[in-house]
N, C-alpha and C. Protein backbone atom coordinates (compact mmCIF):
# COMPACT_ATOMS: atom_id res chain seq x y z
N UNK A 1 39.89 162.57 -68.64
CA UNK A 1 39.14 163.31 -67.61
C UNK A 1 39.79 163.09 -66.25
N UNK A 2 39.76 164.02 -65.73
CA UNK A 2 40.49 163.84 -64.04
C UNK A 2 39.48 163.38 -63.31
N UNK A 3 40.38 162.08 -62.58
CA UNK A 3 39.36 161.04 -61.50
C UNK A 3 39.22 161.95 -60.43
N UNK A 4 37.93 161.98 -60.00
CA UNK A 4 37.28 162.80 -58.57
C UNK A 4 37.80 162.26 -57.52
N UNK A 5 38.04 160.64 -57.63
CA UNK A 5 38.62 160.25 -56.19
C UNK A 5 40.10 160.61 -55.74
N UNK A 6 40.96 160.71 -56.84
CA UNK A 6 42.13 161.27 -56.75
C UNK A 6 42.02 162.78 -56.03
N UNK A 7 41.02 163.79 -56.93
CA UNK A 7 41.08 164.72 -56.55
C UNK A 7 40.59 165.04 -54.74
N UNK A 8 39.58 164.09 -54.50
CA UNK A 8 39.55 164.14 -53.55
C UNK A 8 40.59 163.82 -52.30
N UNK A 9 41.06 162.70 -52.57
CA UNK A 9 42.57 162.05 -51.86
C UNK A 9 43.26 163.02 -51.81
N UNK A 10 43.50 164.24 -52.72
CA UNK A 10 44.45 165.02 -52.48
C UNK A 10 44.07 166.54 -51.55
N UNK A 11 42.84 166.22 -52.05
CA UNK A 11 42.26 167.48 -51.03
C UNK A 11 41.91 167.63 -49.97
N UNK A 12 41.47 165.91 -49.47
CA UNK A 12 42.03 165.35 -47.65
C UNK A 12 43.61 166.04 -47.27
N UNK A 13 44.17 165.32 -48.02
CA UNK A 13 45.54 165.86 -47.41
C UNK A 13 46.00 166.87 -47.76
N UNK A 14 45.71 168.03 -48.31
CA UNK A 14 46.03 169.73 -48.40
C UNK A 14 44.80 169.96 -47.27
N UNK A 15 44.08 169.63 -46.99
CA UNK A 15 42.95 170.17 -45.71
C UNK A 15 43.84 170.07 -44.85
N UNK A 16 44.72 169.08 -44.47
CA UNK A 16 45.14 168.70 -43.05
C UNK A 16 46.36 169.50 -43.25
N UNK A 17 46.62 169.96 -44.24
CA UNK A 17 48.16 170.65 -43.88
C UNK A 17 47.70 172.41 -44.05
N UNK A 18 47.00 172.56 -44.81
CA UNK A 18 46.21 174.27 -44.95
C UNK A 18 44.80 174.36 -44.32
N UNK A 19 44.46 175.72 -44.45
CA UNK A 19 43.48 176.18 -44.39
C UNK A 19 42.13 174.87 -45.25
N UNK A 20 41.30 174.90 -44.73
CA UNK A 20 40.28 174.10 -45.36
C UNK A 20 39.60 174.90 -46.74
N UNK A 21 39.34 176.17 -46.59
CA UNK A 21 38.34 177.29 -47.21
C UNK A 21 39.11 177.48 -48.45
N UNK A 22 40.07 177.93 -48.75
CA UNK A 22 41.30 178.29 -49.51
C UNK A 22 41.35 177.18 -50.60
N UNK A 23 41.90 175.74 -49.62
CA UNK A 23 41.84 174.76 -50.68
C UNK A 23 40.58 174.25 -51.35
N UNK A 24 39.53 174.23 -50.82
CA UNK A 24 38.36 173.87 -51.39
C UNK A 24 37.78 174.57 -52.46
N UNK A 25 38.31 176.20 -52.38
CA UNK A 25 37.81 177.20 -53.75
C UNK A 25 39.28 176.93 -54.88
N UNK A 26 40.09 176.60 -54.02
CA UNK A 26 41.51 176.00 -55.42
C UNK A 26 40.54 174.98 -56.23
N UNK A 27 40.29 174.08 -55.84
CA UNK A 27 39.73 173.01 -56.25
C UNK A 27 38.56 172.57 -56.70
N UNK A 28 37.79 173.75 -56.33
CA UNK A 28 36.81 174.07 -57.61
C UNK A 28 37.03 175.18 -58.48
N UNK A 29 38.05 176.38 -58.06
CA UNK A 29 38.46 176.46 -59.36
C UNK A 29 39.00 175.64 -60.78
N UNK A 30 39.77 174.89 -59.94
CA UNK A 30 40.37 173.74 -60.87
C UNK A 30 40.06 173.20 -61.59
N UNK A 31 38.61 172.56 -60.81
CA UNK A 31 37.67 171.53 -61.43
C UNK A 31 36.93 171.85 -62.50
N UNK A 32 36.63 173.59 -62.17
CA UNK A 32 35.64 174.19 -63.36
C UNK A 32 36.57 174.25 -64.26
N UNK A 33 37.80 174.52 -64.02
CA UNK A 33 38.96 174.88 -65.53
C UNK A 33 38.56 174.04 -66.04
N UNK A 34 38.94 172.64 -65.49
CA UNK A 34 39.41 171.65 -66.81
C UNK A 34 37.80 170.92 -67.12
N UNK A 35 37.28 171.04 -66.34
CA UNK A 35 35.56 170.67 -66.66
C UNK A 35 35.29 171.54 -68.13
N UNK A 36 35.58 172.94 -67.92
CA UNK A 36 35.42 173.33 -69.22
C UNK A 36 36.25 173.43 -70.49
N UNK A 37 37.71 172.75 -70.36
CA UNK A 37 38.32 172.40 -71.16
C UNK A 37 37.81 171.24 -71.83
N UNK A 38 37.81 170.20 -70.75
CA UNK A 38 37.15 168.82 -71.45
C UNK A 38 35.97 169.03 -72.22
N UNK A 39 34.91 169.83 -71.67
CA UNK A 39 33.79 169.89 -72.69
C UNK A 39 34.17 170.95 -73.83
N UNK A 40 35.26 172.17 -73.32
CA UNK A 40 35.75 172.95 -74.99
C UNK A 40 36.15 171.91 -75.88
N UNK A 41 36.83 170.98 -75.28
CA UNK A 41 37.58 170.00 -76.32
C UNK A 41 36.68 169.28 -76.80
């Protein structure tokens, strides 16, 4: 399962270099992908 704190650590630092709005819907896109991979699996 992907650690949230990682994901978060990384999404501090894509905020500070992009747009805030942009990365935050990447990253719950993301999250829902593999959220629903892990539970497909």
């Amino acid at each position: 399962m992907v650690d949230i704190l990682a994901w978060s650590s990384g999404a501090k630092t894509f905020a500070t270099r992009y747009r805030t709005l942009p990365v935050l819907v990447g990253i719950t896109i993301a999250t829902a992908a593999t959220h629903a991979v892990s539970v497909g699996v």
